[in-house]
N, C-alpha and C. Protein backbone atom coordinates (compact mmCIF):
# COMPACT_ATOMS: atom_id res chain seq x y z
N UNK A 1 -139.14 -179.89 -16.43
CA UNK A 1 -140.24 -180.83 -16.53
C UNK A 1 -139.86 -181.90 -17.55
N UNK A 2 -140.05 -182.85 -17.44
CA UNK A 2 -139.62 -184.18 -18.28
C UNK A 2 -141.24 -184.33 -19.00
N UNK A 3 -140.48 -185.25 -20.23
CA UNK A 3 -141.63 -185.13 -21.21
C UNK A 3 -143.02 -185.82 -20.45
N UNK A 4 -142.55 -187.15 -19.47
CA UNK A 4 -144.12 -187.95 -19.50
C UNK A 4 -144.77 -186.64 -18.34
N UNK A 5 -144.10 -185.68 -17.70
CA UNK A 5 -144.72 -184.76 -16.50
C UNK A 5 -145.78 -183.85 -17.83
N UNK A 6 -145.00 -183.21 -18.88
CA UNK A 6 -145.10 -182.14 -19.63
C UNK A 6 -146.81 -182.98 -20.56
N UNK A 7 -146.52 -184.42 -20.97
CA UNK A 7 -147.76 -185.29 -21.52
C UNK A 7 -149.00 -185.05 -20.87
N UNK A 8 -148.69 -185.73 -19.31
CA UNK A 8 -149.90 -185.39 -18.22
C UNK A 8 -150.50 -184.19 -18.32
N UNK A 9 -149.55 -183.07 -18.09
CA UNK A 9 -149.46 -181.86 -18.20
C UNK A 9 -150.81 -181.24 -18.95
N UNK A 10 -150.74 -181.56 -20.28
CA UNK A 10 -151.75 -181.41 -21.55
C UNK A 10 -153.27 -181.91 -21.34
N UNK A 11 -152.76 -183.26 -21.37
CA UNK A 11 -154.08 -184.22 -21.20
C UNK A 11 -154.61 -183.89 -19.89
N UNK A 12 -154.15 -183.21 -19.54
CA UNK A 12 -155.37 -182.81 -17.75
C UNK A 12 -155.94 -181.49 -17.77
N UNK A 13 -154.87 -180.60 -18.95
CA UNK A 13 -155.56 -179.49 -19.18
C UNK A 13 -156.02 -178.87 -20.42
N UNK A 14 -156.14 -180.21 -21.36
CA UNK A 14 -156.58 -179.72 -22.29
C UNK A 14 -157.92 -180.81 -23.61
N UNK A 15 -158.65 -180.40 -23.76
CA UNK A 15 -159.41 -181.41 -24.67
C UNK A 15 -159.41 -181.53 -26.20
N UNK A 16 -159.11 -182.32 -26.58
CA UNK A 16 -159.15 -182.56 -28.80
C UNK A 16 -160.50 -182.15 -28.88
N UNK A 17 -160.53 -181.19 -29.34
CA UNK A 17 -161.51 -181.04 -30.77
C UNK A 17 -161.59 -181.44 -31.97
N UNK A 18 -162.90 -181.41 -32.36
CA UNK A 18 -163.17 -181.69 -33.92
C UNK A 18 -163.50 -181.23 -34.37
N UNK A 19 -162.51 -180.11 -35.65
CA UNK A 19 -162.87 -178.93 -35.97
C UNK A 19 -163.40 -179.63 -37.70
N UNK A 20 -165.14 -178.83 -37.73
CA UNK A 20 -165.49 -179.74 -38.83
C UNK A 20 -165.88 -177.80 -40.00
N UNK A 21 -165.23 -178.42 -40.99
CA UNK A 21 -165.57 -177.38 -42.30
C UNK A 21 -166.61 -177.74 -43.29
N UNK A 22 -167.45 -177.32 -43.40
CA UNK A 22 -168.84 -177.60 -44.38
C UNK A 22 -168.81 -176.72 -45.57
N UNK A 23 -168.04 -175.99 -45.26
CA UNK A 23 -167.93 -175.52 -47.21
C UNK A 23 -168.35 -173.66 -46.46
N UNK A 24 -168.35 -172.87 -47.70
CA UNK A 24 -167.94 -171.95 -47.42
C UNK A 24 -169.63 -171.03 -46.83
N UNK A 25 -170.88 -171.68 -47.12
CA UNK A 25 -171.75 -171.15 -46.95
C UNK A 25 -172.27 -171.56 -45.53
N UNK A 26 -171.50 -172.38 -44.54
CA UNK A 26 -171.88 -173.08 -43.12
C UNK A 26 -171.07 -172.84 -41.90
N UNK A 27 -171.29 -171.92 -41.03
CA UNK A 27 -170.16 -172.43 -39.86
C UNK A 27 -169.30 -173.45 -39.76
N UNK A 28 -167.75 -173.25 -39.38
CA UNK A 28 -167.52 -173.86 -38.99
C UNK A 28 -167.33 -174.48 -37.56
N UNK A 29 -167.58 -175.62 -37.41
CA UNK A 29 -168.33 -176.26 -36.44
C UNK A 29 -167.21 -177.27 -35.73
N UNK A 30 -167.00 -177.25 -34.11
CA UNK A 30 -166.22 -177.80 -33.17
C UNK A 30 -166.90 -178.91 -32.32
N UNK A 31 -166.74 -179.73 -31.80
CA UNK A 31 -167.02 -180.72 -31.05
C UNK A 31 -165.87 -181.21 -30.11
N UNK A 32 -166.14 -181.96 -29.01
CA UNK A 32 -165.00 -182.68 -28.17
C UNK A 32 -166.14 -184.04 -28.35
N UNK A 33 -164.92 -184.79 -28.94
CA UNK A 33 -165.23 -186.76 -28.63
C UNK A 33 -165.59 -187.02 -27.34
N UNK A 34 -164.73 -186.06 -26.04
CA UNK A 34 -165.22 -187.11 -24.73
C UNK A 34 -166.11 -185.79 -23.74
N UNK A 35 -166.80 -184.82 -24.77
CA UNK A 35 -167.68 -184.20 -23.95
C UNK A 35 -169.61 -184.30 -24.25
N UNK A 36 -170.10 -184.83 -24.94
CA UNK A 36 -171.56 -185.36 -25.76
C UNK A 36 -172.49 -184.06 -25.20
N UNK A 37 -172.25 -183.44 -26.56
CA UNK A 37 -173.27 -181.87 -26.78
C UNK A 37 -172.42 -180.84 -26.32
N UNK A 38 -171.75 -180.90 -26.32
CA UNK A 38 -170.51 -179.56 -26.02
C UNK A 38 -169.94 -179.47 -27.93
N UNK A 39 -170.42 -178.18 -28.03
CA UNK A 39 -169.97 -178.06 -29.28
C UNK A 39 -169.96 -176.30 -29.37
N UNK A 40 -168.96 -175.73 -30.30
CA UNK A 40 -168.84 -174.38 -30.32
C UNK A 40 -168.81 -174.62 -32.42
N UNK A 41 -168.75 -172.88 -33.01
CA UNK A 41 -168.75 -172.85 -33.65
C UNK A 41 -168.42 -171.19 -33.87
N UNK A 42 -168.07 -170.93 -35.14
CA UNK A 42 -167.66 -169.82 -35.83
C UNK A 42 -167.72 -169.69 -37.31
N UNK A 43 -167.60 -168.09 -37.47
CA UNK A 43 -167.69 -168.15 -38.98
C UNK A 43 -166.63 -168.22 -39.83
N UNK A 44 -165.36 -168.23 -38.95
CA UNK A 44 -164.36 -168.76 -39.87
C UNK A 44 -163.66 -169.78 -38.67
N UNK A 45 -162.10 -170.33 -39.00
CA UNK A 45 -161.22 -171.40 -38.34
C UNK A 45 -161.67 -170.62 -36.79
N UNK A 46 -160.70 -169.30 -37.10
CA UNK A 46 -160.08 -168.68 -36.17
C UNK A 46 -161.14 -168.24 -35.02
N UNK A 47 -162.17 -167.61 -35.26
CA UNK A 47 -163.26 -167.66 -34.61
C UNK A 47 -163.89 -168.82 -34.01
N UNK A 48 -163.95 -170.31 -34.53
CA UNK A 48 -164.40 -171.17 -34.08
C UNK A 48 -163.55 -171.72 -32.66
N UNK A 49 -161.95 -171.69 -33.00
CA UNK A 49 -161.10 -171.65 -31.83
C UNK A 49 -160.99 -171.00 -31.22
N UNK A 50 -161.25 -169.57 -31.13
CA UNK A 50 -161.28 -168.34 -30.21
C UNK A 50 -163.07 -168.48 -28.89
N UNK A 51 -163.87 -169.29 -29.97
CA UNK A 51 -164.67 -169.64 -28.80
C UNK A 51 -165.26 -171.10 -28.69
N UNK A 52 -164.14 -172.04 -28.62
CA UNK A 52 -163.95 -172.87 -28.39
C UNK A 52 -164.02 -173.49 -26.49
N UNK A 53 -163.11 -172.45 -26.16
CA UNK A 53 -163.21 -172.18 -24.79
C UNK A 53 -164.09 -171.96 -24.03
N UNK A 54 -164.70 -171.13 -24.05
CA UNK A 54 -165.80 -170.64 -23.03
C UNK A 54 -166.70 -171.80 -23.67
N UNK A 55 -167.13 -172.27 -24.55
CA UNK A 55 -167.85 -173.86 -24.83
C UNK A 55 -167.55 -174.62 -23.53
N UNK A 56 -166.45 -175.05 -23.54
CA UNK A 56 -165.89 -176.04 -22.33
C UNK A 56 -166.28 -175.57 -21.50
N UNK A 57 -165.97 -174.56 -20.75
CA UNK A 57 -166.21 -173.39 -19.62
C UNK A 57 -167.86 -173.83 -18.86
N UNK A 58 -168.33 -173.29 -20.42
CA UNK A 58 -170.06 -173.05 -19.75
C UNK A 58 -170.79 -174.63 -19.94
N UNK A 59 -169.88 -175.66 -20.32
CA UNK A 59 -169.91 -177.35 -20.12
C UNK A 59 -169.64 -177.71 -18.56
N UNK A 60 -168.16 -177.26 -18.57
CA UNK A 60 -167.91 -177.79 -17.19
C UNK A 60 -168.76 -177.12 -15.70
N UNK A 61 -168.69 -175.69 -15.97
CA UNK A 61 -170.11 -175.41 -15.03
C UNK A 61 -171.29 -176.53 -14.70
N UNK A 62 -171.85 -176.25 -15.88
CA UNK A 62 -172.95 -176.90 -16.08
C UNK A 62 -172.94 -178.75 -15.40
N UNK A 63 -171.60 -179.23 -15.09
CA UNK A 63 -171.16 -180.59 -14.65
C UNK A 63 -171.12 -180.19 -12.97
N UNK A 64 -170.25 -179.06 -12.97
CA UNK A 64 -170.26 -178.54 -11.57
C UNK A 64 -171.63 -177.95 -11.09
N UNK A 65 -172.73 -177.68 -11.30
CA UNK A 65 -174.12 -177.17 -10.92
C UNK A 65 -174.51 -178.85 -10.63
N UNK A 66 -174.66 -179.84 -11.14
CA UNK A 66 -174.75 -181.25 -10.87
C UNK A 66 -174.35 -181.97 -10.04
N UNK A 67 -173.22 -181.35 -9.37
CA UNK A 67 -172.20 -182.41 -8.71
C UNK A 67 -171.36 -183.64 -9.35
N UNK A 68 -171.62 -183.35 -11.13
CA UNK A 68 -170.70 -184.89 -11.75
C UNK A 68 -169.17 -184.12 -12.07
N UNK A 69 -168.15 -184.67 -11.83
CA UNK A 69 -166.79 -184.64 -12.37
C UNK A 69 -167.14 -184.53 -13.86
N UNK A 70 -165.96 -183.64 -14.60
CA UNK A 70 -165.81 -183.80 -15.76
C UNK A 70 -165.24 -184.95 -16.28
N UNK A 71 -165.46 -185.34 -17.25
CA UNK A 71 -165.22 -186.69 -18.19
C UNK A 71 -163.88 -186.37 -18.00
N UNK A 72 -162.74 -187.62 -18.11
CA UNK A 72 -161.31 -187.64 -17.98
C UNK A 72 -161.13 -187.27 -19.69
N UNK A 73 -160.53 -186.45 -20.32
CA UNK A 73 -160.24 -186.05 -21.60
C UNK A 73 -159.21 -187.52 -22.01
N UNK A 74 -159.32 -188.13 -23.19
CA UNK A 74 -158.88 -189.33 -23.79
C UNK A 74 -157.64 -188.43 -24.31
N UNK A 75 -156.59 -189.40 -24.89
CA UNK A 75 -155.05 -188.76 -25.77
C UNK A 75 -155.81 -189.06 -26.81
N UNK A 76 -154.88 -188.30 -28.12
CA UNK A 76 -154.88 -188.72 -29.07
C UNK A 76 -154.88 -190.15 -29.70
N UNK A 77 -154.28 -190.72 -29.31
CA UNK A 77 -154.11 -192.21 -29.37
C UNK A 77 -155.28 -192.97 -28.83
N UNK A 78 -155.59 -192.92 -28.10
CA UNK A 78 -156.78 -193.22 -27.21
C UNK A 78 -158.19 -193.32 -28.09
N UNK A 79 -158.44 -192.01 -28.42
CA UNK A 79 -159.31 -191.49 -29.69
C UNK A 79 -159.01 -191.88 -30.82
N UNK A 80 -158.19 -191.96 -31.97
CA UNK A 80 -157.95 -192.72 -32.61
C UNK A 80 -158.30 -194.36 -33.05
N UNK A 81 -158.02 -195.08 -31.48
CA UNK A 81 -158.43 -196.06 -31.55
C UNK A 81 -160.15 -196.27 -31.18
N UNK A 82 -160.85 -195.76 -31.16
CA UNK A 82 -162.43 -195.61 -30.93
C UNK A 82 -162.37 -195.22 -32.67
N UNK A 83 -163.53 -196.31 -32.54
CA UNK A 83 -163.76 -196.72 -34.29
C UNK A 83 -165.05 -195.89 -34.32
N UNK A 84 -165.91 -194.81 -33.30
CA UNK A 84 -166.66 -194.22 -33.98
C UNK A 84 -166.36 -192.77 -33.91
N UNK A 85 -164.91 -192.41 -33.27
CA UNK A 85 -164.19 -191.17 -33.46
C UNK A 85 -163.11 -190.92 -34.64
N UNK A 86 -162.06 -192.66 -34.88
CA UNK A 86 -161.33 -192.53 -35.69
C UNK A 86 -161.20 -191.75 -37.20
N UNK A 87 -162.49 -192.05 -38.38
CA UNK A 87 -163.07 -191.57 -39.14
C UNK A 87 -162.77 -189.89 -39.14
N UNK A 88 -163.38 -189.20 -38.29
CA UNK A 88 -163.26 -187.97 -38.11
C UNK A 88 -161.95 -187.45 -37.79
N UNK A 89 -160.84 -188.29 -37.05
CA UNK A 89 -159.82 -187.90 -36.88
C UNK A 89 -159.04 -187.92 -38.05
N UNK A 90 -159.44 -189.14 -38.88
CA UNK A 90 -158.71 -188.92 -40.35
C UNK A 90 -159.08 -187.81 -41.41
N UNK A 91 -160.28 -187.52 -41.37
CA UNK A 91 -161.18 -186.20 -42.29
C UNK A 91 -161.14 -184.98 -41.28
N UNK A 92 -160.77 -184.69 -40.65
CA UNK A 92 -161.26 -183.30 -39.88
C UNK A 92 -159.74 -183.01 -39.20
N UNK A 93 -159.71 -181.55 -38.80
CA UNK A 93 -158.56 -180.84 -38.15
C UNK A 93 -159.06 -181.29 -36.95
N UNK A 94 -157.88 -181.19 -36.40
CA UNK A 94 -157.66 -181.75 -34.56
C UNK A 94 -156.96 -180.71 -34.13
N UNK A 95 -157.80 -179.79 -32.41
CA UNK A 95 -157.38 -179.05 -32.34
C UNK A 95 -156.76 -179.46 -30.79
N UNK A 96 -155.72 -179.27 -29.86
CA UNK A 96 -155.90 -179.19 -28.66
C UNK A 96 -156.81 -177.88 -27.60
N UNK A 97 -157.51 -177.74 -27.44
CA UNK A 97 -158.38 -176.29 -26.10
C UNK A 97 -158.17 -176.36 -25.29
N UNK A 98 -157.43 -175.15 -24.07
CA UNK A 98 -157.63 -175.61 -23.10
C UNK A 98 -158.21 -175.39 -22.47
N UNK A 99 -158.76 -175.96 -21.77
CA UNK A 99 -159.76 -175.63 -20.32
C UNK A 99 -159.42 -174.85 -19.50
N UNK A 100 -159.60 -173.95 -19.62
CA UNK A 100 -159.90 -172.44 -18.80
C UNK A 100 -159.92 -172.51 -17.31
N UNK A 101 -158.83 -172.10 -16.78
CA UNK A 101 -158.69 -172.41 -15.48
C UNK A 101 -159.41 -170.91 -14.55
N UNK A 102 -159.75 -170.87 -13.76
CA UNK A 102 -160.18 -170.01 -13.06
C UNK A 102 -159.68 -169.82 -11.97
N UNK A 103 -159.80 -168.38 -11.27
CA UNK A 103 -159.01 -168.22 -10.11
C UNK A 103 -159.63 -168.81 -9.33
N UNK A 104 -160.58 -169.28 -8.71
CA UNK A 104 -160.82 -169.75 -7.50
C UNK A 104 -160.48 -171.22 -7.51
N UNK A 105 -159.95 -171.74 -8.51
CA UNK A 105 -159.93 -172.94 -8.44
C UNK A 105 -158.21 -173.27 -8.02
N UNK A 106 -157.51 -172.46 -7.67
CA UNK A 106 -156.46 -172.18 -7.32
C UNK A 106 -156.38 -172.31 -5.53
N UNK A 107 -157.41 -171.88 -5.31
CA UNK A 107 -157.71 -171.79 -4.17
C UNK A 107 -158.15 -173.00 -3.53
């Protein structure tokens, strides 16, 4: 696989998070820039990324019960340049998730 196949690759199956830390008495708290109210959380990092996933999951359902396509996931770069995401990309961990593929969708 060549790198721009392996790029696509990511960005089709996977979304940036915004993994946000509030100090030691608050969840820590996840978001995606190009999903609005899709947000997961945990009581530590590792937990917040461990259900990070099924977040997306029970998002993209919820798009598929509608009939709307999921939002095209932005690159890094992309996001960055959005001046009301940038901010957060400079203060907060950036995680890649991926979107949880399912067997029937194979089919």
């Amino acid at each position: 696989m060549d790198v721009q196949s392996y790029i696509v690759s990511i960005v089709m199956t996977h979304h940036i998070a915004i993994i946000e830390d509030a100090g030691p008495d608050y969840a820590i708290g996840v978001w995606f820039p190009d999903l609005p109210g899709c947000t997961s959380a945990g009581d530590d990092i590792d937990e917040a990324l461990r259900n990070a996933p099924e977040a997306l999951e029970l998002y993209a359902e919820s798009f598929e019960a509608d009939g709307k396509p999921m939002p095209r996931p932005r690159t890094l770069t992309e996001l960055k340049a959005d001046p009301e995401i940038a901010d957060d990309i400079k203060t907060c961990m950036v995680a890649l998730i991926e979107y949880p593929t399912r067997a029937h969708a194979a089919e």
